[in-house]
Protein backbone atom coordinates (compact mmCIF):
# COMPACT_ATOMS: atom_id res chain seq x y z
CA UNK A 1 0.00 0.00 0.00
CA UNK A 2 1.40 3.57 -1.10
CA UNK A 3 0.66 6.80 0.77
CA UNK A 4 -2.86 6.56 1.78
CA UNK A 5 -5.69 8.52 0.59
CA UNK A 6 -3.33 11.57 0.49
CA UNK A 7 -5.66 15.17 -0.17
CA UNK A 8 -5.57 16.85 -3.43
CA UNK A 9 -5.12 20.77 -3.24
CA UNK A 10 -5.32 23.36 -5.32
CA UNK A 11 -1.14 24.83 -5.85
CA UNK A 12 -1.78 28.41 -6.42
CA UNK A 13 -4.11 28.90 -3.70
CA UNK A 14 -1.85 26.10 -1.31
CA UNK A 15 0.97 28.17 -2.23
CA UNK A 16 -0.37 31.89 -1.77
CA UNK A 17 -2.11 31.30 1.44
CA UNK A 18 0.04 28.60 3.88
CA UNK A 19 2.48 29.42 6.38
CA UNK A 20 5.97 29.22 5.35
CA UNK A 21 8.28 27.27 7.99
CA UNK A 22 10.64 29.24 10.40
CA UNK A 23 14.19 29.58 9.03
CA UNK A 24 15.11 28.79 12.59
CA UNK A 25 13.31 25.26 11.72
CA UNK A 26 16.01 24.27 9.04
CA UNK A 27 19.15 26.18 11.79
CA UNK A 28 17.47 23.02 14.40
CA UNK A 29 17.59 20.35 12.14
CA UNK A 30 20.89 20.70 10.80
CA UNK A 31 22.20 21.09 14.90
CA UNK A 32 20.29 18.15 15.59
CA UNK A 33 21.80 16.23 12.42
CA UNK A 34 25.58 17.15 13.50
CA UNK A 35 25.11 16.96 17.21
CA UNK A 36 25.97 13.43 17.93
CA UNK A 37 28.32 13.07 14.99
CA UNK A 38 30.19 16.14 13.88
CA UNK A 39 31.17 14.14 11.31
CA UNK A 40 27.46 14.34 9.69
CA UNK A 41 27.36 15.65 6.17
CA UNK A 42 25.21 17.82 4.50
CA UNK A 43 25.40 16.61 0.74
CA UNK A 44 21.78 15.90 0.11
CA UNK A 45 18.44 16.64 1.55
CA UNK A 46 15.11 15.06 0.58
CA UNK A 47 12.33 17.00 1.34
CA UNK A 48 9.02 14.55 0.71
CA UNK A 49 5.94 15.16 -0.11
CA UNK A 50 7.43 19.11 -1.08
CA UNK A 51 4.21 20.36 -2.21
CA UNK A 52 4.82 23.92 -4.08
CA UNK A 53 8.36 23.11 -2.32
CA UNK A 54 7.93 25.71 0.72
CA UNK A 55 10.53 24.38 2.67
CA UNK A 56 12.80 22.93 -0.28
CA UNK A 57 13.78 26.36 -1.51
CA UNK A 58 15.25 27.03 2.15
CA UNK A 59 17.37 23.87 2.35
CA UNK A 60 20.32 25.18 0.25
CA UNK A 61 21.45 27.24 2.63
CA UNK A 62 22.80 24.41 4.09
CA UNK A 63 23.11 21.50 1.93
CA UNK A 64 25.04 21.20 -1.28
CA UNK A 65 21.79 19.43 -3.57
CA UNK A 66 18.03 19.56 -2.70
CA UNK A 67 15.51 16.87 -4.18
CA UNK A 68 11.41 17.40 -3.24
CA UNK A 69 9.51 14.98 -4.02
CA UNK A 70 5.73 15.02 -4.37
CA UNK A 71 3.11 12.37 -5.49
CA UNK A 72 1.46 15.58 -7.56
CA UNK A 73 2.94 17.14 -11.15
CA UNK A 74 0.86 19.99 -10.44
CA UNK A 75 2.49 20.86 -7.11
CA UNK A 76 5.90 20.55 -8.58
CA UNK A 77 5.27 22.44 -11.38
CA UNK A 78 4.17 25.13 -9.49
CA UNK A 79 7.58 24.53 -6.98
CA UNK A 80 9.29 24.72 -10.51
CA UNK A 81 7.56 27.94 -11.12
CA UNK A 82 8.61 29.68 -8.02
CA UNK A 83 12.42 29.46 -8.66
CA UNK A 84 14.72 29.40 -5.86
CA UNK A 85 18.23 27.51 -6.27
CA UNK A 86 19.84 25.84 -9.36
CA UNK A 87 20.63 23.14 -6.71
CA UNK A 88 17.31 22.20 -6.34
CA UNK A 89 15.52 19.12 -8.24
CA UNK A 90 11.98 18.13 -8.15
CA UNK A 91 10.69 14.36 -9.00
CA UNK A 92 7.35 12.95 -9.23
CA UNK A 93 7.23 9.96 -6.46
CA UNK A 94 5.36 8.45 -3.94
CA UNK A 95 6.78 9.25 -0.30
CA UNK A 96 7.34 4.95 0.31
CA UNK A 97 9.05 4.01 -3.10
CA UNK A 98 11.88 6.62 -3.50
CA UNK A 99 13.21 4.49 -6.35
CA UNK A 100 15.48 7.17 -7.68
CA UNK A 101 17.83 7.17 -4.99
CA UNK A 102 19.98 4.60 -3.85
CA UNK A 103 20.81 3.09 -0.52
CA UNK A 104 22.38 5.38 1.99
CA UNK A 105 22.88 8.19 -0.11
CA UNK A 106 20.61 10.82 1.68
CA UNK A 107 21.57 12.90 4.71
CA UNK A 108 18.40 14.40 5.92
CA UNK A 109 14.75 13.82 5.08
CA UNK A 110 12.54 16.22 5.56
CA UNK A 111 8.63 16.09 5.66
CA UNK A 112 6.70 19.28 6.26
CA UNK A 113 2.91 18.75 7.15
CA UNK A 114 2.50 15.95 5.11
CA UNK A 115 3.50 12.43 6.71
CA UNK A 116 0.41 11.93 8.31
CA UNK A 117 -0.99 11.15 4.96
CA UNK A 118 1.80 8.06 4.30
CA UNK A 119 1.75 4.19 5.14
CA UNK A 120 4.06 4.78 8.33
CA UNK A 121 5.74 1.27 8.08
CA UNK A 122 6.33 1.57 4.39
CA UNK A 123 7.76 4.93 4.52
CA UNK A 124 9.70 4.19 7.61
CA UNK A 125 11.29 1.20 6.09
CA UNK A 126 12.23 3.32 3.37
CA UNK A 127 13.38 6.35 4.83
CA UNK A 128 15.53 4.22 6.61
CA UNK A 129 16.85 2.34 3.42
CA UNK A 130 17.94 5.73 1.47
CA UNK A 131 19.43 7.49 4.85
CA UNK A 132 23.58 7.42 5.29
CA UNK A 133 24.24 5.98 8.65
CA UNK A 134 24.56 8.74 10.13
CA UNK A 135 21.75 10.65 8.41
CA UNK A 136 18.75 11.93 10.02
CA UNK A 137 14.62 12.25 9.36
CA UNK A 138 12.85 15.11 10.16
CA UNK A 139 9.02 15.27 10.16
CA UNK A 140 7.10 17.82 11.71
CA UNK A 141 4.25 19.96 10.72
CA UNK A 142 1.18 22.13 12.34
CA UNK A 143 -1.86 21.27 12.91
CA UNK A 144 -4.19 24.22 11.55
CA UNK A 145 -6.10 24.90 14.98
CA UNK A 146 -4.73 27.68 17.53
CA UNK A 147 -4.94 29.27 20.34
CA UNK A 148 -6.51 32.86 20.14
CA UNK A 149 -4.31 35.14 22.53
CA UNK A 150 -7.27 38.09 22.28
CA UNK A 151 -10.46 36.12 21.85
CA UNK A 152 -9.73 32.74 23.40
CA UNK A 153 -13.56 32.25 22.76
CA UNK A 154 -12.12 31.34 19.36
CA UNK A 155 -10.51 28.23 19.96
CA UNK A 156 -13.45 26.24 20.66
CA UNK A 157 -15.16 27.23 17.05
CA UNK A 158 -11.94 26.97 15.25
CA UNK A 159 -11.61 23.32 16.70
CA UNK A 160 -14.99 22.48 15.60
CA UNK A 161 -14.59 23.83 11.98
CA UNK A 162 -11.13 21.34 11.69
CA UNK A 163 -12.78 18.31 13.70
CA UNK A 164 -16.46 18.56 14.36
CA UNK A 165 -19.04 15.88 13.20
CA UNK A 166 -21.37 18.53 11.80
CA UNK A 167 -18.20 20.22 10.44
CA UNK A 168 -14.84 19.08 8.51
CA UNK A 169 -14.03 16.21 10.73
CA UNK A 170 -15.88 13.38 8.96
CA UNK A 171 -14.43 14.79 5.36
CA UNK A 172 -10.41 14.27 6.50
CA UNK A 173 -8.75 11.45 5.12
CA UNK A 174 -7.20 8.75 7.18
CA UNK A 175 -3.83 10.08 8.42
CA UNK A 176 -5.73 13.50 9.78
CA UNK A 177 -5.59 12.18 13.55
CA UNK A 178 -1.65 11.65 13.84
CA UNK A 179 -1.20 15.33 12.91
CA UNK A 180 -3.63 16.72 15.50
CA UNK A 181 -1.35 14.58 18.08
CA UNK A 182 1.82 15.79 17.68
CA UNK A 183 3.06 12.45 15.38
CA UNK A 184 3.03 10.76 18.51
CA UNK A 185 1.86 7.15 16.13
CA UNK A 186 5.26 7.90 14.27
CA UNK A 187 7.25 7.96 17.52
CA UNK A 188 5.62 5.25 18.68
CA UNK A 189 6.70 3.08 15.14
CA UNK A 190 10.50 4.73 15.07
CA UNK A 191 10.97 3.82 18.08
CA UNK A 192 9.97 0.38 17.72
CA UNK A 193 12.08 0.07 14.91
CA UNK A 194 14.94 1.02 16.39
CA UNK A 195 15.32 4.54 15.36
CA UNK A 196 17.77 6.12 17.78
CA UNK A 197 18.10 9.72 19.57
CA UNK A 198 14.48 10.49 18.89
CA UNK A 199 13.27 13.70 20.21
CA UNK A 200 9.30 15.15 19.90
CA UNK A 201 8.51 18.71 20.67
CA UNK A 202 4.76 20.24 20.70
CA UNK A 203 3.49 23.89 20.86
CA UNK A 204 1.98 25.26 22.52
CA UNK A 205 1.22 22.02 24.87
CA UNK A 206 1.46 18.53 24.54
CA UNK A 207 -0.76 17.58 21.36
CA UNK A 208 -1.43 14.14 23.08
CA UNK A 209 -4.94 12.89 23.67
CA UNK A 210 -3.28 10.76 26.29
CA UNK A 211 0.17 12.24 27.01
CA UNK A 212 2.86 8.98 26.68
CA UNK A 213 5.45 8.92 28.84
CA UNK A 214 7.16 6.16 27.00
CA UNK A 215 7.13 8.45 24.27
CA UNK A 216 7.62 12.22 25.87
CA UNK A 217 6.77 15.19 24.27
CA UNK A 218 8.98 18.03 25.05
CA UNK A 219 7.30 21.68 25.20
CA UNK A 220 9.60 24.29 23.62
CA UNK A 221 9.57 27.91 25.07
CA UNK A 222 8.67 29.19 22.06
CA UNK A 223 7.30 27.94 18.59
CA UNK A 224 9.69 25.46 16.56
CA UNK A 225 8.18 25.32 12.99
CA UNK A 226 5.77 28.17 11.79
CA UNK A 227 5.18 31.76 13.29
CA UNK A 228 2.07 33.05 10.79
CA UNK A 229 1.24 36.13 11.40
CA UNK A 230 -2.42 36.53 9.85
CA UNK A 231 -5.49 39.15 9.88
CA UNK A 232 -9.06 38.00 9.56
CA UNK A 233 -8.75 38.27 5.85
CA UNK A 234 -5.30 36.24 5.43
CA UNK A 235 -7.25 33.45 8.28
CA UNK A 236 -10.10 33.45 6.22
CA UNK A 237 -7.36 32.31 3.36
CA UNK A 238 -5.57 30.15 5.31
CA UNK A 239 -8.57 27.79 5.99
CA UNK A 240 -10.45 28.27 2.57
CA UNK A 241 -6.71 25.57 1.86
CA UNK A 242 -8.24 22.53 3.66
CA UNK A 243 -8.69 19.97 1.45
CA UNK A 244 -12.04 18.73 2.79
CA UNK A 245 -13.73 21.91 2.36
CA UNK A 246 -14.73 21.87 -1.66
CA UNK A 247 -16.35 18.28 -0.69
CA UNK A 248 -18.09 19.93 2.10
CA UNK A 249 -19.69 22.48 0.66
CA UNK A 250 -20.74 20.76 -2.20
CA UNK A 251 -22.71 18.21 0.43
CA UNK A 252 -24.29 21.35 2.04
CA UNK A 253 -24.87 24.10 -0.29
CA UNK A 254 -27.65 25.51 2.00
CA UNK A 255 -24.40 26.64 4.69
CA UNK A 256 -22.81 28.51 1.50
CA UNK A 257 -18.67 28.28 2.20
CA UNK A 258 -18.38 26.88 5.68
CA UNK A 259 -15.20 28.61 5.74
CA UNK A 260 -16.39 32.34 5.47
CA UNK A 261 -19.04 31.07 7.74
CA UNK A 262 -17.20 30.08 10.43
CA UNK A 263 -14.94 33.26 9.97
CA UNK A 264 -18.00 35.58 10.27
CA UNK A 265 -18.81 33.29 13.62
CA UNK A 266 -15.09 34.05 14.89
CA UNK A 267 -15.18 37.40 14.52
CA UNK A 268 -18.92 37.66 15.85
CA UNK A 269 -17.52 36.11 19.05
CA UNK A 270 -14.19 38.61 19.09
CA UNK A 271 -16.40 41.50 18.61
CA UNK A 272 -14.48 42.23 15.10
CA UNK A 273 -15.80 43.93 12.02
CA UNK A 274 -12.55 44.81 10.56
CA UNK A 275 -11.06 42.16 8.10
CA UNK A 276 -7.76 43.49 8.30
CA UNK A 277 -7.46 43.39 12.13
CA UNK A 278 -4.09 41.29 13.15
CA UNK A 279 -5.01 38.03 15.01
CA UNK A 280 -2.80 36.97 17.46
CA UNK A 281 -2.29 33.28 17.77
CA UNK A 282 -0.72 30.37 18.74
CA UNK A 283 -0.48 27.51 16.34
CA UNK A 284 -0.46 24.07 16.92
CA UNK A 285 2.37 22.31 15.36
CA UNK A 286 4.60 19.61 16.29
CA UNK A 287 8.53 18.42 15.28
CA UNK A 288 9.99 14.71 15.88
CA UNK A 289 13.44 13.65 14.59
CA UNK A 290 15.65 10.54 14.91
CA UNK A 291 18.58 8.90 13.12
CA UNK A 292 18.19 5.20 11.32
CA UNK A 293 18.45 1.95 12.99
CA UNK A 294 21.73 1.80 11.41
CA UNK A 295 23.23 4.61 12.53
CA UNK A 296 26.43 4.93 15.28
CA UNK A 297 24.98 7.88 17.18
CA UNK A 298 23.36 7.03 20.92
């Protein structure tokens, strides 16, 4: 089985209206990569399941050739289309059958928002088959939901637009769930598989349902993979993105577009009328790491 029932999305509106990733993201990795073996090299990064290749046109700053990857031509055309480096590549390819590179030949993996949408055993088993010994994966990603630092009356509506019954919940496909808790399932299966130095982080809290203290969570003091600074209008963007929302509406044209909806019930509750009013918030986002069963490090 290949990456399961992965979303489809629209580029040019993906592109214009998600976060991009903290340069400070990329800065961690790369410490994390070297810090139990100096000796870690930074020849090639792999950033799966690229998308419009957000975070692939940042990796050069560190790493002598960039491939993203992506299951759709239309994302990677548009990654194409944005420019960046002459040292980055883009190939069409499925996140568990990276054919087109050969064993231990990668040093870091990257996935941004987008492994909770793979077979984790598959890709795993693969990751691990195309990392150096020494290399290291890197998968984090944010949820979509936040905390509202003005209106925390918010939260509670925003949650029920990404998860409620009546709402977007039943329209996710498979995969959704390990997102909204922090990757804790892909902890659970690296470590299992004898991925070593593995280290989770969640802001702004623990994403657990159940917090594991087999598998720990760390809580940074501040946020490790997107800051998105937004106004009603650019939220109103942001969530017109999901991918369950076209099937949505179409079920229920008598709500209209759930997402202006439930951005006219957001600001309702904050007392806002002004569209271009900054919204201060706290997103939801999670980063776990680890080197290869293979690998020398502790």
């Amino acid at each position: 089985m290949a990456s399961r029932g992965i979303p489809v999305y629209e580029s040019t509106n993906y592109q214009d209206n998600r976060p991009s990733y903290k340069p400070s993201l990329v800065d961690a990795i790369v410490a994390f990569h070297k810090e139990s073996n100096p000796g870690a090299q930074t020849e090639l990064a792999v950033d799966i399941a690229t998308g419009t290749g957000i975070l692939a046109r940042d990796l050069p700053r560190y790493f002598s050739k960039v491939i993203g990857t992506d299951i759709s031509n239309d994302m990677l055309e548009k990654a194409r289309s944005k420019g960046g480096s002459d040292r980055i590549q883009y190939v069409q390819s499925p996140a568990e059958k990276l054919s087109f590179l050969k064993d231990n030949s990668v040093d870091v993996i990257t996935v941004a928002t987008g492994a909770h949408w793979f077979n984790i055993p598959e890709f795993l088993a693969e990751a691990k088959r195309v990392l150096k010994p020494t290399g290291t994966l890197a998968i984090f990603g944010y949820t979509g939901m936040a905390h509202f630092g003005k209106y925390p009356q918010c939260d509670a509506i925003l949650k029920d637009y990404a998860l409620g019954n009546g709402m977007l919940g039943p329209y996710w496909e498979k995969g959704r769930e390990t997102l909204v808790e922090g990757y804790l399932e892909h902890h659970k299966e690296m470590a299992k598989n004898g991925w070593v130095g593995i280290q989770r982080e969640s802001y702004p809290r623990v994403l657990d349902a159940s917090p594991s203290q087999e598998y720990p969570a760390k809580v940074p003091s501040e946020s490790n993979v997107i800051d998105f600074k937004v106004n009603w209008k650019k939220l109103r963007h942001f969530l017109s993105t999901w991918s369950p929302l076209e099937s949505y509406n179409k079920d229920h044209p008598e709500v209209g577009n759930l997402c202006d909806a439930t951005t006219r019930k957001m600001m309702q509750a904050a007392g806002v009328e002004n569209m271009d009013e900054d919204v201060e918030l706290d997103w939801e986002q999670a980063l776990l790491m680890g080197h290869p069963p293979s690998s020398s490090t502790d």
